[in-house]
Each structure stands twice: as C-alpha cells, then as structure tokens.
C-alpha atoms as a PDB file:
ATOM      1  CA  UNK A   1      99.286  36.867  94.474  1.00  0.00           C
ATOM      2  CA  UNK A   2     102.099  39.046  93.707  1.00  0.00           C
ATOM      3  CA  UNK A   3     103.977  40.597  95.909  1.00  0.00           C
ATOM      4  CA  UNK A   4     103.040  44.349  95.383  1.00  0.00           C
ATOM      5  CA  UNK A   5      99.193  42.991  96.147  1.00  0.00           C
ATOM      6  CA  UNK A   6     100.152  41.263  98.992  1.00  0.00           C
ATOM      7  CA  UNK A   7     101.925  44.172 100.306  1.00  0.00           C
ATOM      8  CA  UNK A   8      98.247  46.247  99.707  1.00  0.00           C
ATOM      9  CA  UNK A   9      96.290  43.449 101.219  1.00  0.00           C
ATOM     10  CA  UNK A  10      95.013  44.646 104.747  1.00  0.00           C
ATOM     11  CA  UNK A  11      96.567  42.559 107.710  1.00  0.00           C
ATOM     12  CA  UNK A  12      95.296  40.976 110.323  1.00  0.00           C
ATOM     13  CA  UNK A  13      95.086  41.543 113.866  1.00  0.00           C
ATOM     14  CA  UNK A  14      98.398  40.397 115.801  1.00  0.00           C
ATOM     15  CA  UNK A  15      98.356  39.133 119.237  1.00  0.00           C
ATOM     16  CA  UNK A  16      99.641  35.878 121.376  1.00  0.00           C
ATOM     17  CA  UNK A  17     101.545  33.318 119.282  1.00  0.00           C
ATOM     18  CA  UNK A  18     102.910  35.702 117.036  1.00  0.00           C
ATOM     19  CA  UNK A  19     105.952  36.250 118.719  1.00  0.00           C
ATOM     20  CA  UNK A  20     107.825  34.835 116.192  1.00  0.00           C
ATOM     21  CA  UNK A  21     107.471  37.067 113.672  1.00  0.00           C
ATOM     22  CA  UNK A  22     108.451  39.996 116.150  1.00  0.00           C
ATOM     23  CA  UNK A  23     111.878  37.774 116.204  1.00  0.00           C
ATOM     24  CA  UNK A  24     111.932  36.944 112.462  1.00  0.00           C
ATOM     25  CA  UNK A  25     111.479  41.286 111.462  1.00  0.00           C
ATOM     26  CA  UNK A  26     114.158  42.023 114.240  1.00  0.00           C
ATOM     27  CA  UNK A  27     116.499  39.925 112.265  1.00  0.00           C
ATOM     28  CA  UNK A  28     115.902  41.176 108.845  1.00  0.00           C
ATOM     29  CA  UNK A  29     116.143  44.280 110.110  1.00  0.00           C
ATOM     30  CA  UNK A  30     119.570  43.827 112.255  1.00  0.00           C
ATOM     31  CA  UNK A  31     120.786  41.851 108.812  1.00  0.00           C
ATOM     32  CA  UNK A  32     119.746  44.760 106.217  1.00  0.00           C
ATOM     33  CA  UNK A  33     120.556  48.296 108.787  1.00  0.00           C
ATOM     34  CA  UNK A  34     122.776  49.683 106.236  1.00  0.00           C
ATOM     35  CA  UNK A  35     119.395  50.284 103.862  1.00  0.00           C
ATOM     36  CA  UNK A  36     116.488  49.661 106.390  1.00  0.00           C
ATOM     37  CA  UNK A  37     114.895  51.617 108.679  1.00  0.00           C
ATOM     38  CA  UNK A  38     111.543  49.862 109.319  1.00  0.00           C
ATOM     39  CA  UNK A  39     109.571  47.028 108.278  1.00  0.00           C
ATOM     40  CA  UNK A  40     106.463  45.630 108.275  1.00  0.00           C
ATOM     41  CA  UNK A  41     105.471  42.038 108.635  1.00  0.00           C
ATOM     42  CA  UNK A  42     103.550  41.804 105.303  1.00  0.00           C
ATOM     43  CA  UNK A  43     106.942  42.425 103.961  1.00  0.00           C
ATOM     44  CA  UNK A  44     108.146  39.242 105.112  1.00  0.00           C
ATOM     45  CA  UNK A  45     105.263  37.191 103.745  1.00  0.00           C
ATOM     46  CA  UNK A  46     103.466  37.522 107.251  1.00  0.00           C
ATOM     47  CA  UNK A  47      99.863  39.203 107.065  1.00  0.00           C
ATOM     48  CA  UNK A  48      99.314  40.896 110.519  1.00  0.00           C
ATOM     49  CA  UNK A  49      99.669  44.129 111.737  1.00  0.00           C
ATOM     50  CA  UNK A  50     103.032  43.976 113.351  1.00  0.00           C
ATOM     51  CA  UNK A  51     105.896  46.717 112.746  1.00  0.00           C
ATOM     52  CA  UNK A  52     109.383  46.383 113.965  1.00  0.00           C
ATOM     53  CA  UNK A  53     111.289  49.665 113.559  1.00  0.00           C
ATOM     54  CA  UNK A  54     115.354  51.560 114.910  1.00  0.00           C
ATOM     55  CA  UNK A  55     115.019  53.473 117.380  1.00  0.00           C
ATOM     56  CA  UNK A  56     118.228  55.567 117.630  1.00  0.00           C
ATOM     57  CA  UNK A  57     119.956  51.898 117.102  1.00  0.00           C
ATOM     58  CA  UNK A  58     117.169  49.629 119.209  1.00  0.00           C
ATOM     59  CA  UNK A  59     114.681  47.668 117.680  1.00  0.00           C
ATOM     60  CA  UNK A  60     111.121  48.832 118.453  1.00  0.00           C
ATOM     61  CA  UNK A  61     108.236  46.420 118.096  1.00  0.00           C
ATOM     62  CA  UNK A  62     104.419  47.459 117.837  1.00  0.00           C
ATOM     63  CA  UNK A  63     101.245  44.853 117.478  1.00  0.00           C
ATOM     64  CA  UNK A  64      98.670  46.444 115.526  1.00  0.00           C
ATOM     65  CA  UNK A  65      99.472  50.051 115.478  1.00  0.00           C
ATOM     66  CA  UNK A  66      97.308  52.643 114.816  1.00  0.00           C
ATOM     67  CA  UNK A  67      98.244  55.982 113.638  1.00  0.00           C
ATOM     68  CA  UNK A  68      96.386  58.826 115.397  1.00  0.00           C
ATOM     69  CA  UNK A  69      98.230  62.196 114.370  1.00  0.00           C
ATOM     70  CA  UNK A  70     100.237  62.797 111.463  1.00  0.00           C
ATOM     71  CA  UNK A  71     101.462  66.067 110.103  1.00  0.00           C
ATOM     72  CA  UNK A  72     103.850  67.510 107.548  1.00  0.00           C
ATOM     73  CA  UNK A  73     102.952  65.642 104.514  1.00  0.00           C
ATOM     74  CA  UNK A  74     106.002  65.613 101.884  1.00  0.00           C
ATOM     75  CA  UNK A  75     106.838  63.068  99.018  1.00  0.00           C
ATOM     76  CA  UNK A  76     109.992  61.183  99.436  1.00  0.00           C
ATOM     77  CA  UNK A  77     112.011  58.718  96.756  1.00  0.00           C
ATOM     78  CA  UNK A  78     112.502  55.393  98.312  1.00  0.00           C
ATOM     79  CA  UNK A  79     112.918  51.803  98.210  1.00  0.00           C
ATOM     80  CA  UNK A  80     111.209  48.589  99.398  1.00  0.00           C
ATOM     81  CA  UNK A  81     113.183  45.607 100.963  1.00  0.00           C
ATOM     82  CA  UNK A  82     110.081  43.250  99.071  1.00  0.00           C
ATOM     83  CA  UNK A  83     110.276  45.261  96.122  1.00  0.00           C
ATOM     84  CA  UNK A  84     112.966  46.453  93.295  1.00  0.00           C
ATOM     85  CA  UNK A  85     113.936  49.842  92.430  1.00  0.00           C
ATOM     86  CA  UNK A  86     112.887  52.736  93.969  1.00  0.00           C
ATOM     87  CA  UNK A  87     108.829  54.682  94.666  1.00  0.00           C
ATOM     88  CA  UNK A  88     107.405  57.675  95.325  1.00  0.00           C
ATOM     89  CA  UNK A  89     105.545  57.843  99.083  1.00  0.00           C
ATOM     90  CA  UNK A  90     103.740  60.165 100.805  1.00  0.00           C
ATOM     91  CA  UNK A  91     105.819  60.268 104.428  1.00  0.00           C
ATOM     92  CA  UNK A  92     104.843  62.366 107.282  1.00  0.00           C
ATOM     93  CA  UNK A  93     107.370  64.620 109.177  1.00  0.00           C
ATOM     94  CA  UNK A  94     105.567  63.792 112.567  1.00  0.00           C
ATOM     95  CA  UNK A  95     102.946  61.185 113.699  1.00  0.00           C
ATOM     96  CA  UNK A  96     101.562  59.372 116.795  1.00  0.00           C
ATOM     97  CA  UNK A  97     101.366  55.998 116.971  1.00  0.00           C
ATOM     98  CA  UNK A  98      98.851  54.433 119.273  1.00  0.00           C
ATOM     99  CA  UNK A  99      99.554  50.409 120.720  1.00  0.00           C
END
C-alpha cells in the first residue's frame, strides 16, 4: 500500500494501549515545529484515530475526534510531513471538535 492510500484508509478506533503513539506524534511533532502544525497518526504508519496538534506552543492530544461544526471553507496550498511537495486542501476557518 502506498503511502497516499494509507493516508485515505479510514482508522481505527483508539483507546487503552495506545498510549504510545500519543508519545511517538508528540515527538515528531516537537522534532519537525518549524514546518508542522498537526499530525495525525496514520501519518506515522499508525491506523487509529488519534491527532496530536500545538496549541499556542503545547501539544494537544485527541482519541478519536469527531468534528461537529465547521465553517468558513477556503482552499489553502500546503504540505504533508508523509508526503513530498506541496497540495491543495479544503481547510476550515473554524470547527468543533468533539472527544
């Protein structure tokens, strides 16, 4: 599987014993901060739903996180940490996360 599937592949639930790769996305966060904002654990080779993002300079963490408002659609340029060269995305100016 390549990674730009893998990346499209729905995860799994995350829950107890996957602590781990909380620690693991904390790191490769803290070690790329100069062009990372946010990660995902699929993008570390890790299929659950687990999101580790800065949060004013603190690392948030989120098990399976569920979006439940978004508005302000707009289409940004930007690059993947799994991925070369730069995408188009649809982003959001504002949405809720649920836990």
């Amino acid at each position: 599987m390549t990674s730009r599937s893998f990346l499209r592949t729905p995860s799994e639930a995350a829950g107890p014993g996957d602590e781990a790769t909380i620690q693991d996305l904390v790191d490769t966060l803290e070690a790329n901060r100069s062009r990372c904002v946010g990660m995902a654990a699929n993008m570390i080779g890790v299929n659950k739903a687990i999101i580790v993002f800065d949060n004013d300079g603190t690392p948030c963490e989120m098990f399976n996180p569920v979006i439940v408002y978004r508005k302000g659609l707009y289409l940004a340029e930007e690059g993947c940490l799994s991925l070369q060269g730069q995408r188009r995305a649809r982003r959001h100016r504002t949405i809720k996360v649920q836990r």
